[in-house]
Protein backbone atom coordinates (compact mmCIF):
# COMPACT_ATOMS: atom_id res chain seq x y z
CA UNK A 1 135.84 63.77 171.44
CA UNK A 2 137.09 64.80 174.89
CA UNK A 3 139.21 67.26 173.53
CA UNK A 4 136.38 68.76 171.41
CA UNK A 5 134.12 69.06 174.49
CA UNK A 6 136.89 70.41 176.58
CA UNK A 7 137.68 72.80 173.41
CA UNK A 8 133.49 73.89 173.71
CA UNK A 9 133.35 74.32 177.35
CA UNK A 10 136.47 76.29 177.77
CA UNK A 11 135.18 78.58 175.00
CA UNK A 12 131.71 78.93 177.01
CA UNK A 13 133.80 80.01 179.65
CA UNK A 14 135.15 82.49 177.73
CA UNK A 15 132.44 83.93 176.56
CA UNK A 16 130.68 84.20 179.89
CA UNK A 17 133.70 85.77 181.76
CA UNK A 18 134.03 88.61 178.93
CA UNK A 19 130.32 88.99 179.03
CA UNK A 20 130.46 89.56 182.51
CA UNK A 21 133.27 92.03 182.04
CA UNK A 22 131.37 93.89 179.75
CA UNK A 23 127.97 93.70 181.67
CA UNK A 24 129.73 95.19 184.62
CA UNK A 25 131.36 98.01 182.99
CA UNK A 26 127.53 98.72 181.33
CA UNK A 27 126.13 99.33 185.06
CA UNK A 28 128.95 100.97 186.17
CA UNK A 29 128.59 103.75 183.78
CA UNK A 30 132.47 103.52 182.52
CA UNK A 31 133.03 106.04 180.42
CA UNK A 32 135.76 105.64 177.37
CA UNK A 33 138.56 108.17 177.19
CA UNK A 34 141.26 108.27 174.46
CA UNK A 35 144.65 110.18 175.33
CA UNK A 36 146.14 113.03 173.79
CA UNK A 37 149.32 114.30 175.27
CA UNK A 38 147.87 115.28 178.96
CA UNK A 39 144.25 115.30 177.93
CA UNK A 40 141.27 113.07 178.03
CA UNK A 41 138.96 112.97 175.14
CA UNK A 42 135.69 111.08 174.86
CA UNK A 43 135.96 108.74 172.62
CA UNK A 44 133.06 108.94 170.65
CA UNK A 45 135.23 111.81 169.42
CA UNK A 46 136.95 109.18 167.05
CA UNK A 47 133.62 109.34 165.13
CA UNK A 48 134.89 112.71 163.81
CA UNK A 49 136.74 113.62 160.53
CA UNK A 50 140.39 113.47 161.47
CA UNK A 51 140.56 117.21 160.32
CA UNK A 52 137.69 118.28 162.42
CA UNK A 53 139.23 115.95 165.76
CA UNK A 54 142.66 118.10 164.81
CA UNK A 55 141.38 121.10 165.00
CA UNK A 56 139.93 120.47 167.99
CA UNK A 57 143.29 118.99 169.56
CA UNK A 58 144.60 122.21 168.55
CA UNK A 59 141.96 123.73 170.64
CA UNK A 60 142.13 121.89 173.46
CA UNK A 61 146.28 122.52 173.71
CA UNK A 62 145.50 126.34 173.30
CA UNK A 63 143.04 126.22 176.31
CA UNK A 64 144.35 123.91 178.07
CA UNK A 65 141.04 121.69 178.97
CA UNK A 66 138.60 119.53 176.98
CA UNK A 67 134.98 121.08 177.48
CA UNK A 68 133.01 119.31 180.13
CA UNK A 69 129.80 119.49 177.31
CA UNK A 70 132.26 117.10 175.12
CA UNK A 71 131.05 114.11 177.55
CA UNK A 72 127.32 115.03 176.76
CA UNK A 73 127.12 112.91 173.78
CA UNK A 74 127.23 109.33 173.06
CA UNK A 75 128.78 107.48 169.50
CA UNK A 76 125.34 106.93 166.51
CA UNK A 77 125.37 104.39 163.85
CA UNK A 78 123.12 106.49 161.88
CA UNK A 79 123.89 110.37 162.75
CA UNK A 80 127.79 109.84 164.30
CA UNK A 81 127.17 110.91 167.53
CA UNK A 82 123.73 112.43 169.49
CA UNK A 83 122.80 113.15 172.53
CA UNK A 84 123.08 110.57 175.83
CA UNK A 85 119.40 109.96 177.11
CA UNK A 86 118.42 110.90 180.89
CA UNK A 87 121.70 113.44 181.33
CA UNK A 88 121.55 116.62 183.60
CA UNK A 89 125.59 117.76 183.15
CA UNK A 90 126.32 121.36 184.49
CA UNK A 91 128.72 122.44 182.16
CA UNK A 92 131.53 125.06 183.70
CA UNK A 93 134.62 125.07 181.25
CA UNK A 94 133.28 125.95 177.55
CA UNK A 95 134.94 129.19 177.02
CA UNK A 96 138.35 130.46 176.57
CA UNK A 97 141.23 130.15 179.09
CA UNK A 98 141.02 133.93 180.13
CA UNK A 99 137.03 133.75 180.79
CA UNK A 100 136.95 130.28 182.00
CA UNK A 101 136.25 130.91 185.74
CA UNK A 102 134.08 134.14 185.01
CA UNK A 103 131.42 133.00 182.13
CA UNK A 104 127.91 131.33 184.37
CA UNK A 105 127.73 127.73 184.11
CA UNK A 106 125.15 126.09 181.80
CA UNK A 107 122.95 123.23 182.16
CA UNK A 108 122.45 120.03 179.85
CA UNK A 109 119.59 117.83 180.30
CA UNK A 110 117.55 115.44 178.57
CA UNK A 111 115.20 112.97 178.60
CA UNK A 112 114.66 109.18 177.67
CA UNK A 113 115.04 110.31 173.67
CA UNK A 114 118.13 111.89 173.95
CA UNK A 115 115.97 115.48 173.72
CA UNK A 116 117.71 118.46 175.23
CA UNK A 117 114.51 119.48 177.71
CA UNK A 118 114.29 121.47 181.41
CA UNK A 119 113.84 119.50 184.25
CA UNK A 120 113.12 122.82 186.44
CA UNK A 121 109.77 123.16 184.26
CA UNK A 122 110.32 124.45 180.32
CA UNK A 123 107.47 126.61 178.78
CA UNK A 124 105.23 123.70 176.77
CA UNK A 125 102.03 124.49 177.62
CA UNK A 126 99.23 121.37 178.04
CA UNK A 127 97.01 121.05 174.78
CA UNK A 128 99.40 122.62 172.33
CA UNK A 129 98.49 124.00 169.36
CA UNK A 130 101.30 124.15 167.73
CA UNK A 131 104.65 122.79 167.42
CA UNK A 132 107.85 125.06 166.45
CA UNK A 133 110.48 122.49 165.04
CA UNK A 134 114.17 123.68 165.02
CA UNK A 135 116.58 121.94 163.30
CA UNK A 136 120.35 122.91 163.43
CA UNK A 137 123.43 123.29 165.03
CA UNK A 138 125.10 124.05 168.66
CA UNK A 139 123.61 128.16 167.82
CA UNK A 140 119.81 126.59 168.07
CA UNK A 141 120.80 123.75 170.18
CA UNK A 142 121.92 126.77 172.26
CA UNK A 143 125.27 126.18 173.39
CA UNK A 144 126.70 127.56 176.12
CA UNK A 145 123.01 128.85 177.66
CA UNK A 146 120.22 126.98 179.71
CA UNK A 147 117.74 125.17 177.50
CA UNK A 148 115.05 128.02 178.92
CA UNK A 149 117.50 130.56 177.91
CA UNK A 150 117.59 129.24 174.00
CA UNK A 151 116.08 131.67 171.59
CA UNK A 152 113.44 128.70 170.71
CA UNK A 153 112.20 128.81 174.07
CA UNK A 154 112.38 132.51 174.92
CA UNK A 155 110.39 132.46 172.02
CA UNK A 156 107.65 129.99 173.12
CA UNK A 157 107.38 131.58 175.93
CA UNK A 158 107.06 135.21 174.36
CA UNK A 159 104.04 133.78 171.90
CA UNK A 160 102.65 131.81 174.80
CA UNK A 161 102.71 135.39 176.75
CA UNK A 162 100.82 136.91 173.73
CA UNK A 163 97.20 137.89 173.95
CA UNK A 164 97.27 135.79 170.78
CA UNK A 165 95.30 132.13 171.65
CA UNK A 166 97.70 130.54 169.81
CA UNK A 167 99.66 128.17 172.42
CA UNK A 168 103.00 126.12 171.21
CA UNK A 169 105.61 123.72 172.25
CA UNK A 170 109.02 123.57 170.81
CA UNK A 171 110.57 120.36 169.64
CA UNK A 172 114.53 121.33 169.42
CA UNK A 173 116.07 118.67 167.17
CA UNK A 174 119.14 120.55 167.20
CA UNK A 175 122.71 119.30 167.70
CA UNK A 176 126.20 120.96 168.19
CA UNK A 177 128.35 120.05 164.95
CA UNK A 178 125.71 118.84 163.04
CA UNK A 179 124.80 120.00 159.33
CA UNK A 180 122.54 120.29 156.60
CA UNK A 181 123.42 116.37 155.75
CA UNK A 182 122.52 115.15 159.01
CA UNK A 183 119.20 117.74 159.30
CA UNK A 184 117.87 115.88 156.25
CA UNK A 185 118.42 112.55 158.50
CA UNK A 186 116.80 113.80 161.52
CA UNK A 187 113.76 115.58 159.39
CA UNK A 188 113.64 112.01 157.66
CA UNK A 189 113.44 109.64 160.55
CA UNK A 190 112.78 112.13 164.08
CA UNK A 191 110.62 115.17 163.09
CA UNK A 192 107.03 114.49 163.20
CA UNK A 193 105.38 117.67 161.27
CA UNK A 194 101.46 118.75 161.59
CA UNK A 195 99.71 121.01 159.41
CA UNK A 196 100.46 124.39 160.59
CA UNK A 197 103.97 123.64 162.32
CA UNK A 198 106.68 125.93 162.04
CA UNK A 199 110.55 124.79 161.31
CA UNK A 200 113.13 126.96 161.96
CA UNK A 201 116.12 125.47 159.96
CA UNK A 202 119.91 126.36 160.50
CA UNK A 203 122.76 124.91 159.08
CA UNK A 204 125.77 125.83 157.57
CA UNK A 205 128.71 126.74 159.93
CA UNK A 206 130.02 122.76 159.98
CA UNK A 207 128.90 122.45 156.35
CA UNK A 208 131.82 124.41 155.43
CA UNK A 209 134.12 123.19 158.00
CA UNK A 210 137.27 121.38 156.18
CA UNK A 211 137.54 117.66 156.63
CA UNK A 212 139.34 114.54 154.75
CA UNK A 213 135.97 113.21 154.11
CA UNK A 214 132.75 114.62 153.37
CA UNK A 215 130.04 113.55 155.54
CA UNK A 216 128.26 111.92 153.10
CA UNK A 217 130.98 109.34 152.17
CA UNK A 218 131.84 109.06 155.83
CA UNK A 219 128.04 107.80 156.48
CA UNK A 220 128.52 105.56 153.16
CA UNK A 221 131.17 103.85 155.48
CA UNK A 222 129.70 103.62 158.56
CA UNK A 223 126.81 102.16 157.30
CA UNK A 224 128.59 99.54 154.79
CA UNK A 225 128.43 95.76 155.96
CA UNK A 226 131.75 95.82 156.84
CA UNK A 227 131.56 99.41 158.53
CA UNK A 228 128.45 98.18 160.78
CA UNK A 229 130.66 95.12 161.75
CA UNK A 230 133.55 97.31 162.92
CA UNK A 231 131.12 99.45 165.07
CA UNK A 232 129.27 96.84 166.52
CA UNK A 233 132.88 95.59 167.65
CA UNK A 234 134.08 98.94 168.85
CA UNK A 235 130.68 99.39 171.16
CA UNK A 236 132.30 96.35 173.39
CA UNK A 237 133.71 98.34 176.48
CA UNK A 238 135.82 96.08 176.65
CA UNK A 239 137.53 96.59 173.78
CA UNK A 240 137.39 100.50 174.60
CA UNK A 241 138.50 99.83 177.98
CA UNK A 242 141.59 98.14 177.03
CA UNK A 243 142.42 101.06 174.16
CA UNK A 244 141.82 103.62 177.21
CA UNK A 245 144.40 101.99 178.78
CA UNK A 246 147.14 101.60 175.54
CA UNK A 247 145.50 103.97 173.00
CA UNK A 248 146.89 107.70 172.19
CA UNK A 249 145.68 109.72 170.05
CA UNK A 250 148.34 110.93 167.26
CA UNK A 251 149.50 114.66 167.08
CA UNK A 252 146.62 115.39 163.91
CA UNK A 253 147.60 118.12 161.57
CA UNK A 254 145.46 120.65 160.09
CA UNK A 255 145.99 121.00 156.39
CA UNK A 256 144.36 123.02 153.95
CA UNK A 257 141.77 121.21 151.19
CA UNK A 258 139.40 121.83 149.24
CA UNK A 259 136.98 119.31 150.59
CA UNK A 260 134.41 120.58 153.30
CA UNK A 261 132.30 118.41 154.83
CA UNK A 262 128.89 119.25 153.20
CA UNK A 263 130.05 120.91 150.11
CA UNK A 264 128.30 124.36 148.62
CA UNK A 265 126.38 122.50 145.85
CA UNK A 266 125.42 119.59 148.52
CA UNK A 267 124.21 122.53 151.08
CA UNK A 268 122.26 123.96 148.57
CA UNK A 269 120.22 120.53 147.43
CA UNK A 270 120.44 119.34 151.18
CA UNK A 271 118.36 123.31 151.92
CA UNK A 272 115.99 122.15 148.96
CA UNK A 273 115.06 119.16 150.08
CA UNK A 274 115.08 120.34 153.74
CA UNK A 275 112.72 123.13 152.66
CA UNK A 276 110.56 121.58 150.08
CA UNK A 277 110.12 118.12 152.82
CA UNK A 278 108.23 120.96 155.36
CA UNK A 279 106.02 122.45 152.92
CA UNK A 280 104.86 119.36 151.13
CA UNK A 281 104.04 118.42 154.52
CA UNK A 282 102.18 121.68 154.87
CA UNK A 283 104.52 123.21 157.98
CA UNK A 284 105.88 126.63 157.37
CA UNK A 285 110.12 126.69 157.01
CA UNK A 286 112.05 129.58 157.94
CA UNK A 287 115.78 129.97 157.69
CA UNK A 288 118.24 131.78 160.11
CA UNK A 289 121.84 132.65 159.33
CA UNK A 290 123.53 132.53 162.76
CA UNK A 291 127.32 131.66 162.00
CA UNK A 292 127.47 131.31 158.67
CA UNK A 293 130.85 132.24 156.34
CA UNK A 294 129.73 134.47 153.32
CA UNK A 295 129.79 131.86 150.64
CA UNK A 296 127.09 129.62 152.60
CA UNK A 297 125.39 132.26 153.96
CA UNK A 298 124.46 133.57 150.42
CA UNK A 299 123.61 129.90 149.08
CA UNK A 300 121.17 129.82 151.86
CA UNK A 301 119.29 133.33 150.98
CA UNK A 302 119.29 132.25 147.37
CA UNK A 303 117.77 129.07 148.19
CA UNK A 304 115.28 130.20 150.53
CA UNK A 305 114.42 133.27 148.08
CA UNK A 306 113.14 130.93 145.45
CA UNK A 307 110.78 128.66 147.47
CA UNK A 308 109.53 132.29 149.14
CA UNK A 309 110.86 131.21 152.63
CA UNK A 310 111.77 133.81 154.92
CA UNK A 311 115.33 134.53 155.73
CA UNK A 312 116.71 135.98 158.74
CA UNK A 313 120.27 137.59 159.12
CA UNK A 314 121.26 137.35 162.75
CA UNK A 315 124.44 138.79 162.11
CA UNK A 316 122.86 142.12 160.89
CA UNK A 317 120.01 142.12 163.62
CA UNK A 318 123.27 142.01 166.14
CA UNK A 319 124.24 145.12 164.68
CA UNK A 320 121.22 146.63 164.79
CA UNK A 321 120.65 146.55 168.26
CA UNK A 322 124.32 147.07 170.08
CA UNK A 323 123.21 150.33 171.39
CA UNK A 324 120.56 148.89 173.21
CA UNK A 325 121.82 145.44 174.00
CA UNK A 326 121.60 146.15 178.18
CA UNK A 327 117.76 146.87 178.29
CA UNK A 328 117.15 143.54 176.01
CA UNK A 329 117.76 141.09 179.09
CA UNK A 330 119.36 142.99 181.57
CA UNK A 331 119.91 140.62 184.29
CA UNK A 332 121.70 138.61 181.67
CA UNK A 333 123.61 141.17 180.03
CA UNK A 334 125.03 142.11 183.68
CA UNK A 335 126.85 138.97 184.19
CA UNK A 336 128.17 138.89 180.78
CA UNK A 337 129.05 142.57 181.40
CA UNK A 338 131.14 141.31 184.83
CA UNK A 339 132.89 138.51 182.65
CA UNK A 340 134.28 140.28 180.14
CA UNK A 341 134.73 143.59 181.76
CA UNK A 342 136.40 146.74 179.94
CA UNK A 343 137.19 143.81 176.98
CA UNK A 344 132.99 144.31 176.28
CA UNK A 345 133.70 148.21 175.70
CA UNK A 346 136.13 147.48 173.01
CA UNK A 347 134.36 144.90 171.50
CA UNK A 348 130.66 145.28 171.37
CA UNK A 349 129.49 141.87 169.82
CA UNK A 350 130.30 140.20 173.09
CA UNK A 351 126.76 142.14 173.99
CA UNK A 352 125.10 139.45 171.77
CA UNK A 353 128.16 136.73 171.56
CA UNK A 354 130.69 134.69 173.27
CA UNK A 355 134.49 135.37 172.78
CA UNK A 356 134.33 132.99 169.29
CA UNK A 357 131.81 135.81 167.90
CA UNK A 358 129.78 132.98 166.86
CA UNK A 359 127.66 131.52 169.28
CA UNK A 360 124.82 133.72 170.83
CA UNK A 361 124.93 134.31 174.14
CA UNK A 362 121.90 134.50 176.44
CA UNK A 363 121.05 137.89 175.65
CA UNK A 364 121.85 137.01 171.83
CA UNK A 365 118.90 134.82 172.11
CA UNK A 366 116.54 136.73 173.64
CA UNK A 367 116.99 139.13 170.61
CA UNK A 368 117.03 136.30 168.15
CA UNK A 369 113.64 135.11 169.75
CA UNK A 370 111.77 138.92 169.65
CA UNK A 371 113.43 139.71 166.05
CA UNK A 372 111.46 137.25 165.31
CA UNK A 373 108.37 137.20 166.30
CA UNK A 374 107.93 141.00 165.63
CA UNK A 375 109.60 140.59 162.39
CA UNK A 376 107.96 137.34 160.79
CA UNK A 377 104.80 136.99 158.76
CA UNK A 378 104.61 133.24 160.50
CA UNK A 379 103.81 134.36 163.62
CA UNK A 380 101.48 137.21 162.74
């Protein structure tokens, strides 16, 4: 009996002493890290597909630093990974080595939700009118700009400048790496849609991105009985702390397959659903093709073509509009002008675009945001 109580009260003891542990690494804001070669990653980063995490590795090598935005998120039963509540992280290193010390510095803030928003004042007006949704990727979340810089803003702000009475707000659900799987979570549990709302949807660059696992089976996993055991277990910083201190990262591979993580057909149904979810709710959808490859890109124009929603082709608009690119947002365009130098001559995107030709730049959004409002019915 002595030995049982012994047995009890050493095991309280236990318990309390680890719970202390981990209650004091809680307040102290530790932050995880997992090691790969001479690099620090967060290690919500683990939540990735082992192809995607590679492929960043092999990024990270080539630059030579893990972006400072990679510590802006926080691990998600549900989604992954989203946002980290109550942040305000100036982000410096996000580009390539060579522009590194020459692109402006971005902000990231958000509030209690995990919302990006401004703190320095964004342009929701009191007694809105109407909402814009945006649902998509790191292009609408608007990577590598300030949140008032993001084409969903600049174009609040332009139809809040209109004679027009109509007033809005913008409710960015948008996420860097996210796709067309994880929009139809958010739009099912997040977005809150009114009458009259508009949605501007974009998906489809990490749709086709290649990966061991799609991210449908992946979210199978995670949300199994045994998968939600293993994460509750890994959210211990404890148990992070100590695989900070012994864990590396292995040398991923890249390989070619076949499997992406949303696949075509997938995209396709998750656009349907996406689509038809917003007008059965009586909001008006609209789709914009930011970064897409050809193959999704065309899956997304066919899709919105037969439920009549209106399709915008950022790519071509880019085109469109090189010659004038400095009087779009010249204040902008001058620093990006300084950055890249004689390199801007040669390559003309980098008007609209970052050195990965994908992402919009500031100026990039300001055209994205007056395409279209002088170019879509919605806003007429």
């Amino acid at each position: 009996m002595k030995s049982i109580r012994l047995f009890i009260i050493a095991t309280c003891i236990v318990f309390i002493f680890f719970g202390f542990l981990e209650t004091v690494l809680r307040f102290s804001g530790f932050q995880p890290t997992i090691r790969f070669k001479k690099y620090d990653f967060p290690a919500w980063m683990e939540e990735l597909d082992p192809l995607v995490l590679a492929k960043y590795q092999g990024f990270v090598v080539e630059r030579g630093f893990v972006n400072e935005d990679a510590y802006a998120y926080k691990p998600d039963l549900r989604y992954g990974y989203l946002l980290k509540p109550n942040l305000d992280l100036t982000v410096s290193n996000y580009s390539s080595t060579v522009f590194v010390d020459k692109l402006p510095p971005w902000r990231i803030e958000s509030d209690s939700q995990g919302n990006r928003i401004s703190k320095r004042g964004a342009v929701n007006p009191v007694g809105e009118s109407m909402a814009i949704h945006v649902l998509g990727d790191s292009s609408s979340f608007g990577w590598g700009v300030d949140y008032e810089d993001s084409y969903p803003q600049q174009l609040a702000k332009i139809l809040n400048d209109s004679p027009s009475l109509l007033k809005v707000i913008v409710k960015n659900h948008s996420t860097p790496g996210f796709t067309s799987f994880q929009g139809r979570l958010l739009l099912e549990d997040k977005v809150k849609i009114k009458k009259g709302d508009i949605v501007l949807v974009s998906f489809g660059f990490n749709d086709s991105y290649s990966s061991r696992n799609s991210d449908r089976s992946r979210f199978e996993a995670r949300n199994s009985t045994a998968g939600k055991l293993i994460w509750s277990l890994n959210r211990l910083l404890i148990f992070k702390g100590l695989r900070t201190l012994i864990h590396n990262l292995p040398d991923l591979k890249t390989s070619k397959t076949k499997i992406t993580r949303v696949s075509l057909k997938e995209y396709q149904e998750n656009l349907g659903i996406i689509f038809k979810t917003i007008l059965n709710k009586k909001g008006k959808p609209l789709f914009l093709n930011i970064c897409n490859g050809e193959k999704y890109r065309d899956a997304a124009e066919k899709t919105a073509k037969v439920l009549n929603i209106p399709f915008f082709n950022i790519p071509e608009e880019f085109k469109q509009h090189l010659s004038q690119a400095h009087t779009i947002y010249p204040d902008k365009f001058v620093d990006y002008f300084e950055a890249y130098g004689e390199m801007m001559e040669k390559e003309p995107r980098l008007a609209f675009l970052f050195p990965d030709y994908c992402h919009p730049n500031a100026t990039g959004h300001r055209l994205i945001a007056e395409t279209l409002y002088k170019e879509s019915r919605i806003f007429k």
